[in-house]
N, C-alpha and C. Protein backbone atom coordinates (compact mmCIF):
# COMPACT_ATOMS: atom_id res chain seq x y z
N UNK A 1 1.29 -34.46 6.96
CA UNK A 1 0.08 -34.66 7.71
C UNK A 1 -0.27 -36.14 7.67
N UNK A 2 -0.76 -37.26 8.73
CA UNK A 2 -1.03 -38.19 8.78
C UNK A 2 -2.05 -38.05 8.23
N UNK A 3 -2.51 -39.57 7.82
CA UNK A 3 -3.58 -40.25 7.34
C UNK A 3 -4.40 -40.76 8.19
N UNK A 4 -5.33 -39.93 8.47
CA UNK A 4 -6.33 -41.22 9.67
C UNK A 4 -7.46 -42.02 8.98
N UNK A 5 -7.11 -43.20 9.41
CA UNK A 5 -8.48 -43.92 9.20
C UNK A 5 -9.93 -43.74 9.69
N UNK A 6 -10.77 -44.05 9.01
CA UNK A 6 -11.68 -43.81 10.31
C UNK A 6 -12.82 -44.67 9.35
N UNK A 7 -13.70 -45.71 10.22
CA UNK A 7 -15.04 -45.75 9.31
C UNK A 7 -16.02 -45.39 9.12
N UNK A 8 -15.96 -43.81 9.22
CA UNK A 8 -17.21 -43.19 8.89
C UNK A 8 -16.50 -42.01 7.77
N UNK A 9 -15.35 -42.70 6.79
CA UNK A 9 -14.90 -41.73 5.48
C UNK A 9 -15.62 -40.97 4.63
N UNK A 10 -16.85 -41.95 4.15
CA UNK A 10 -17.47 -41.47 3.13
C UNK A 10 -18.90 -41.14 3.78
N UNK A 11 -19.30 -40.66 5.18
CA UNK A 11 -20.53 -41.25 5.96
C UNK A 11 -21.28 -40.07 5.41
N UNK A 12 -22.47 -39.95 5.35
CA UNK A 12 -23.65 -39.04 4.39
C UNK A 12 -24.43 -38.46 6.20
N UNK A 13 -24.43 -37.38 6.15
CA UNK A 13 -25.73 -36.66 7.42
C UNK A 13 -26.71 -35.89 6.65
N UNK A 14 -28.07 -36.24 7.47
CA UNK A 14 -28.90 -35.88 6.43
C UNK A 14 -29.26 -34.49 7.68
N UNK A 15 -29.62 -33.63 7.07
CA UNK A 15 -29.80 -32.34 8.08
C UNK A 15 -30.92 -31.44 7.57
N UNK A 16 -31.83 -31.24 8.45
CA UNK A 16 -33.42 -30.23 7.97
C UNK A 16 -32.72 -29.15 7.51
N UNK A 17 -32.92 -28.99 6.34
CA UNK A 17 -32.93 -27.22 5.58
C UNK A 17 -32.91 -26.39 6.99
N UNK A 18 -33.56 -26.36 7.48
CA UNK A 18 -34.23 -24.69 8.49
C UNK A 18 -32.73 -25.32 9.59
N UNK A 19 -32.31 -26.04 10.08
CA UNK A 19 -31.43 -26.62 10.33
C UNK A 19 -30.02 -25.84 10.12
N UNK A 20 -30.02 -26.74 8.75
CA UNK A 20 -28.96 -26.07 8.25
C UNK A 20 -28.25 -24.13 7.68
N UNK A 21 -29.61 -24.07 7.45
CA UNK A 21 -29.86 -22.48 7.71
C UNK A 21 -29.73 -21.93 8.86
N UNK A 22 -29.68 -22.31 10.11
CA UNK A 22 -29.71 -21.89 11.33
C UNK A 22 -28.35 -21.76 11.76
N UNK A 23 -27.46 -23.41 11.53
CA UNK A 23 -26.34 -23.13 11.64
C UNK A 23 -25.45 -21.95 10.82
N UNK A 24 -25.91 -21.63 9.09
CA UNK A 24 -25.07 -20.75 8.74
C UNK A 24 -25.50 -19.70 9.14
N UNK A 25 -26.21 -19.32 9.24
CA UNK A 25 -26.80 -17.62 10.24
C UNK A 25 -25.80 -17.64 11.00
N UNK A 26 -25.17 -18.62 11.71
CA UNK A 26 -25.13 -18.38 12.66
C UNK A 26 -23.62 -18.00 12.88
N UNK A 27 -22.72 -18.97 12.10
CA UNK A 27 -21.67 -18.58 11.49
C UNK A 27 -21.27 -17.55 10.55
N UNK A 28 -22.10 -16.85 10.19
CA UNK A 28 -22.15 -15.34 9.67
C UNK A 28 -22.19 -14.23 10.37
N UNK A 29 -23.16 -14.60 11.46
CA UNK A 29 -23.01 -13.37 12.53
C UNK A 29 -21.79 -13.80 13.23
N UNK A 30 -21.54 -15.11 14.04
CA UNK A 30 -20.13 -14.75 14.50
C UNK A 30 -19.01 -14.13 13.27
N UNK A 31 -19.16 -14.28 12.32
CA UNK A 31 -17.94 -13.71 11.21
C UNK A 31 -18.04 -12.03 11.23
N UNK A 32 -19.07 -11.41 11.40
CA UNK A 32 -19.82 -10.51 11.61
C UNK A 32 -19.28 -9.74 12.84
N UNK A 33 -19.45 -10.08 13.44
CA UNK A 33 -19.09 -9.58 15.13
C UNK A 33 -17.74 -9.36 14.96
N UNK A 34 -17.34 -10.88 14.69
CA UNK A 34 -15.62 -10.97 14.62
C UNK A 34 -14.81 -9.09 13.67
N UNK A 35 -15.61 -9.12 13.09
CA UNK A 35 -15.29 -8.22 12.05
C UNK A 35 -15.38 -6.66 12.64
N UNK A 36 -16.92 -6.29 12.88
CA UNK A 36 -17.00 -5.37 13.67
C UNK A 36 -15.62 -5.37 14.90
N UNK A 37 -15.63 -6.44 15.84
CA UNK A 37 -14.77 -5.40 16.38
C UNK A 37 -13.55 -5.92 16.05
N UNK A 38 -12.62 -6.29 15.49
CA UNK A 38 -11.34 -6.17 14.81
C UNK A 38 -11.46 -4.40 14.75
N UNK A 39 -12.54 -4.13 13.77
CA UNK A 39 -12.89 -2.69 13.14
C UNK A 39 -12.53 -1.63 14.19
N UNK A 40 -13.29 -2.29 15.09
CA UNK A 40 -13.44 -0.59 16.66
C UNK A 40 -12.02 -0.56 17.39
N UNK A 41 -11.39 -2.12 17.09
CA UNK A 41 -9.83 -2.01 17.61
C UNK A 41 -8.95 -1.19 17.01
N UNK A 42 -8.87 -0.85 15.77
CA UNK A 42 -8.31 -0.11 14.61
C UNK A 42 -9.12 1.31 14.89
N UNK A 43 -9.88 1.59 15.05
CA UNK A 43 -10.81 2.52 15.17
C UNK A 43 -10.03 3.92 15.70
N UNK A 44 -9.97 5.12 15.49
CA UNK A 44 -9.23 6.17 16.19
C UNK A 44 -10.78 7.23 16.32
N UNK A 45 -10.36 7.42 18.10
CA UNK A 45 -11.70 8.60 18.50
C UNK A 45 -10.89 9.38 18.74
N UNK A 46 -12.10 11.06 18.13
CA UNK A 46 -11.75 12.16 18.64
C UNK A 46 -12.26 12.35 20.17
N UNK A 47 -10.88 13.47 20.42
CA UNK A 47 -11.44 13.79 21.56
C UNK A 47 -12.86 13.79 22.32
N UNK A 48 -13.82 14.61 21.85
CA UNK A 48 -14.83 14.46 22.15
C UNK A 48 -15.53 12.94 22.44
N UNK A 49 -15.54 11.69 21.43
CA UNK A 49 -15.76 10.93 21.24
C UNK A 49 -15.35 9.67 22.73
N UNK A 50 -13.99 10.17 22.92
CA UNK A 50 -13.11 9.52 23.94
C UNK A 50 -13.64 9.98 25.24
N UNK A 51 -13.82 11.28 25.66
CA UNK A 51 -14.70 11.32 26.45
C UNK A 51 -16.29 10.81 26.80
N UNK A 52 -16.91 10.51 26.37
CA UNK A 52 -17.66 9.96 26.18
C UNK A 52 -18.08 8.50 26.11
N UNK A 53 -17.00 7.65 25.97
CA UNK A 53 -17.07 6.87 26.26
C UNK A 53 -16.37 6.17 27.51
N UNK A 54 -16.13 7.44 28.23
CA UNK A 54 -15.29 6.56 30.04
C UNK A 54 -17.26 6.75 30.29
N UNK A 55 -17.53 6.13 31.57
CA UNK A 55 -18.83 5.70 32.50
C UNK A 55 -18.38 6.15 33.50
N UNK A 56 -19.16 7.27 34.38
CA UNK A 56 -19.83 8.62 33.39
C UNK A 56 -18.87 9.07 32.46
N UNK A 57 -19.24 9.52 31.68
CA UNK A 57 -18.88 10.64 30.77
C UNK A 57 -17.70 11.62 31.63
N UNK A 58 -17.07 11.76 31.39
CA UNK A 58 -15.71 12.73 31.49
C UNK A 58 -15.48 14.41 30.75
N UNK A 59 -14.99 15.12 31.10
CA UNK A 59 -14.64 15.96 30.68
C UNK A 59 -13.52 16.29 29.99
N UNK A 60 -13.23 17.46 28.78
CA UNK A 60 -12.09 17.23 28.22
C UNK A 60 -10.73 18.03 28.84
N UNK A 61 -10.91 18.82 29.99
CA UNK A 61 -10.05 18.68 30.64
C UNK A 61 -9.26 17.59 31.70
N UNK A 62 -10.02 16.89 32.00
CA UNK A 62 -10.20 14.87 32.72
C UNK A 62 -9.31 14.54 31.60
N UNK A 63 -9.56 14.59 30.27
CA UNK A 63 -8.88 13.35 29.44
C UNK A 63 -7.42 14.40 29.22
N UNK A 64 -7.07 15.46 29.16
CA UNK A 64 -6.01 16.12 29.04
C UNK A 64 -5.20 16.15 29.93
N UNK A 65 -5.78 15.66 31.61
CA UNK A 65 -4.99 15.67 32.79
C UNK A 65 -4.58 14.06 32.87
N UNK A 66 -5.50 12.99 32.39
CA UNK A 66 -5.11 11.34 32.23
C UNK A 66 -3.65 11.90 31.43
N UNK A 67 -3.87 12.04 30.05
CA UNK A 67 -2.50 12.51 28.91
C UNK A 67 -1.36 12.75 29.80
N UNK A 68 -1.59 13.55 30.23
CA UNK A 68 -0.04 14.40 31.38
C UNK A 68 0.11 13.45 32.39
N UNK A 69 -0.23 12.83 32.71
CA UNK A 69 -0.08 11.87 34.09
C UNK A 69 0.66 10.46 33.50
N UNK A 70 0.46 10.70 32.45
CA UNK A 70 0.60 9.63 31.49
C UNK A 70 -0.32 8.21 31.89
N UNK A 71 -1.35 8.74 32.03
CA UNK A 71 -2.14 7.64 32.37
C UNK A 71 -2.97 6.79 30.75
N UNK A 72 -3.12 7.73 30.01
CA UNK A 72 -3.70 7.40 28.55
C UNK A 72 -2.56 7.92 27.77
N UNK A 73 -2.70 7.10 26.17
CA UNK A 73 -1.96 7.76 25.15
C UNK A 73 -2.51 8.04 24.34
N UNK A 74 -1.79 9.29 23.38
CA UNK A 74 -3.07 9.79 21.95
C UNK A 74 -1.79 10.18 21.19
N UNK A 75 -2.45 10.29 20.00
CA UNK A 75 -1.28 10.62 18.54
C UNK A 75 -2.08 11.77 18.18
N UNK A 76 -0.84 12.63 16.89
CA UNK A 76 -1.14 13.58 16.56
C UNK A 76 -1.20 13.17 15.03
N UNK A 77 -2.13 13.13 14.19
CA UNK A 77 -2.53 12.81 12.80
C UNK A 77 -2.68 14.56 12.45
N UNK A 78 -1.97 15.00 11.18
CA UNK A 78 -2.45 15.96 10.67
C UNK A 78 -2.76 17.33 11.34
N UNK A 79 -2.22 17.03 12.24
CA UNK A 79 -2.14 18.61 12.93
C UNK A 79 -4.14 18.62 14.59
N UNK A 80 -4.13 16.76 14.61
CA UNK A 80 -5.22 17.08 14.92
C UNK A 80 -4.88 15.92 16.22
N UNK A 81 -5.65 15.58 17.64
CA UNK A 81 -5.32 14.70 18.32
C UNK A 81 -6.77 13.53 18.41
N UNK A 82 -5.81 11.75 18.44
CA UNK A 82 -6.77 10.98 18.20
C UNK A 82 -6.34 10.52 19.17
N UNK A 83 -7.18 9.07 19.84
CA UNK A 83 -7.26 8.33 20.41
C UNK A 83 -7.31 6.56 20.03
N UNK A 84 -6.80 6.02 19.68
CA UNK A 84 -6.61 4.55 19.20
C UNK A 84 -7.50 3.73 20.38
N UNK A 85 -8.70 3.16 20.05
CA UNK A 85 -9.72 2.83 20.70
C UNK A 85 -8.95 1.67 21.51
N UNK A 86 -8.08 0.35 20.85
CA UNK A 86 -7.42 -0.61 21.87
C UNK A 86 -6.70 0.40 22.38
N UNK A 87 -5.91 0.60 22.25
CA UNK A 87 -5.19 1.57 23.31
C UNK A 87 -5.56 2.51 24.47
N UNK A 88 -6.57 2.74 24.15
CA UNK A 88 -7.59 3.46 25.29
C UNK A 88 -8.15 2.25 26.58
N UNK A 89 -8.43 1.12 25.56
CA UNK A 89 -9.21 0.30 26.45
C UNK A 89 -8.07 -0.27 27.14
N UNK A 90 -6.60 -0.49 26.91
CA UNK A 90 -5.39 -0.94 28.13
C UNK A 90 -5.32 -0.01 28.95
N UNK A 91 -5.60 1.34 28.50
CA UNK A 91 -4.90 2.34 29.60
C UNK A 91 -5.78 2.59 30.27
N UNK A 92 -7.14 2.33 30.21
CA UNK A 92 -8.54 3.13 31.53
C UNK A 92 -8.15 1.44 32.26
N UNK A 93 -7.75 0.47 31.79
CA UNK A 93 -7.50 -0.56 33.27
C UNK A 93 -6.86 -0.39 33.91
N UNK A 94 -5.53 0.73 33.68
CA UNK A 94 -5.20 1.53 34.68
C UNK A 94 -5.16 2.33 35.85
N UNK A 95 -6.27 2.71 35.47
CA UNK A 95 -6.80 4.10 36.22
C UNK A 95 -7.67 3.51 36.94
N UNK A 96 -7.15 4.05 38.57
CA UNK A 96 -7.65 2.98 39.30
C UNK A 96 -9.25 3.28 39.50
N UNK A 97 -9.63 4.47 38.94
CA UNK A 97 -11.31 4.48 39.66
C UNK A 97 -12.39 3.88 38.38
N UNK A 98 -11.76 3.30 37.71
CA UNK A 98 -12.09 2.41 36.43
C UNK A 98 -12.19 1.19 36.32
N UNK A 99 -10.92 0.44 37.45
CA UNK A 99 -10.91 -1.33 37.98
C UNK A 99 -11.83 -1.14 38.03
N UNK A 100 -12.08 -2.63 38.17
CA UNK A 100 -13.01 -3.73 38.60
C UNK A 100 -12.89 -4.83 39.55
């Protein structure tokens, strides 16, 4: 890594408390957010759940006829069927009455 010079090495900023408090709020909630949704990307919905979140609301024969069309994908955990929330959100950009 280079060495840069610069003459402001050792330079001192003086910054208001409420200031400086403002900025770390603030960088906490973005760390925050960041976090949450990493979380909802990892996230697996049940059926029910997956319906519910297309606009309107869908039915669970709708999300069983997307499946067969192969328009959405879902896994089978434990004898039970999920939905991988990123994975949901690539495949409804699919479906064309969902564009934008």
């Amino acid at each position: 890594m280079a060495n840069i010079q610069t003459p402001f090495k050792n330079a001192q900023v003086l910054v208001n408390v409420d200031d400086l408090t403002g900025i770390f709020r603030e960088i906490v909630r973005e760390e925050l957010l960041s976090a949450k949704e990493q979380e909802l990307e990892d996230r697996l919905l049940s059926p029910d759940e997956t319906c519910k979140l297309f606009k309107p609301a869908i039915s669970l024969p709708t999300l069983q006829s997307y499946f067969k069309k192969g328009l959405i994908r879902k896994h089978y955990i434990g004898g039970r069927t999920w939905y991988k929330y990123s994975e949901l959100m690539e495949d409804i950009k699919q479906i064309k009455r969902y564009q934008q």
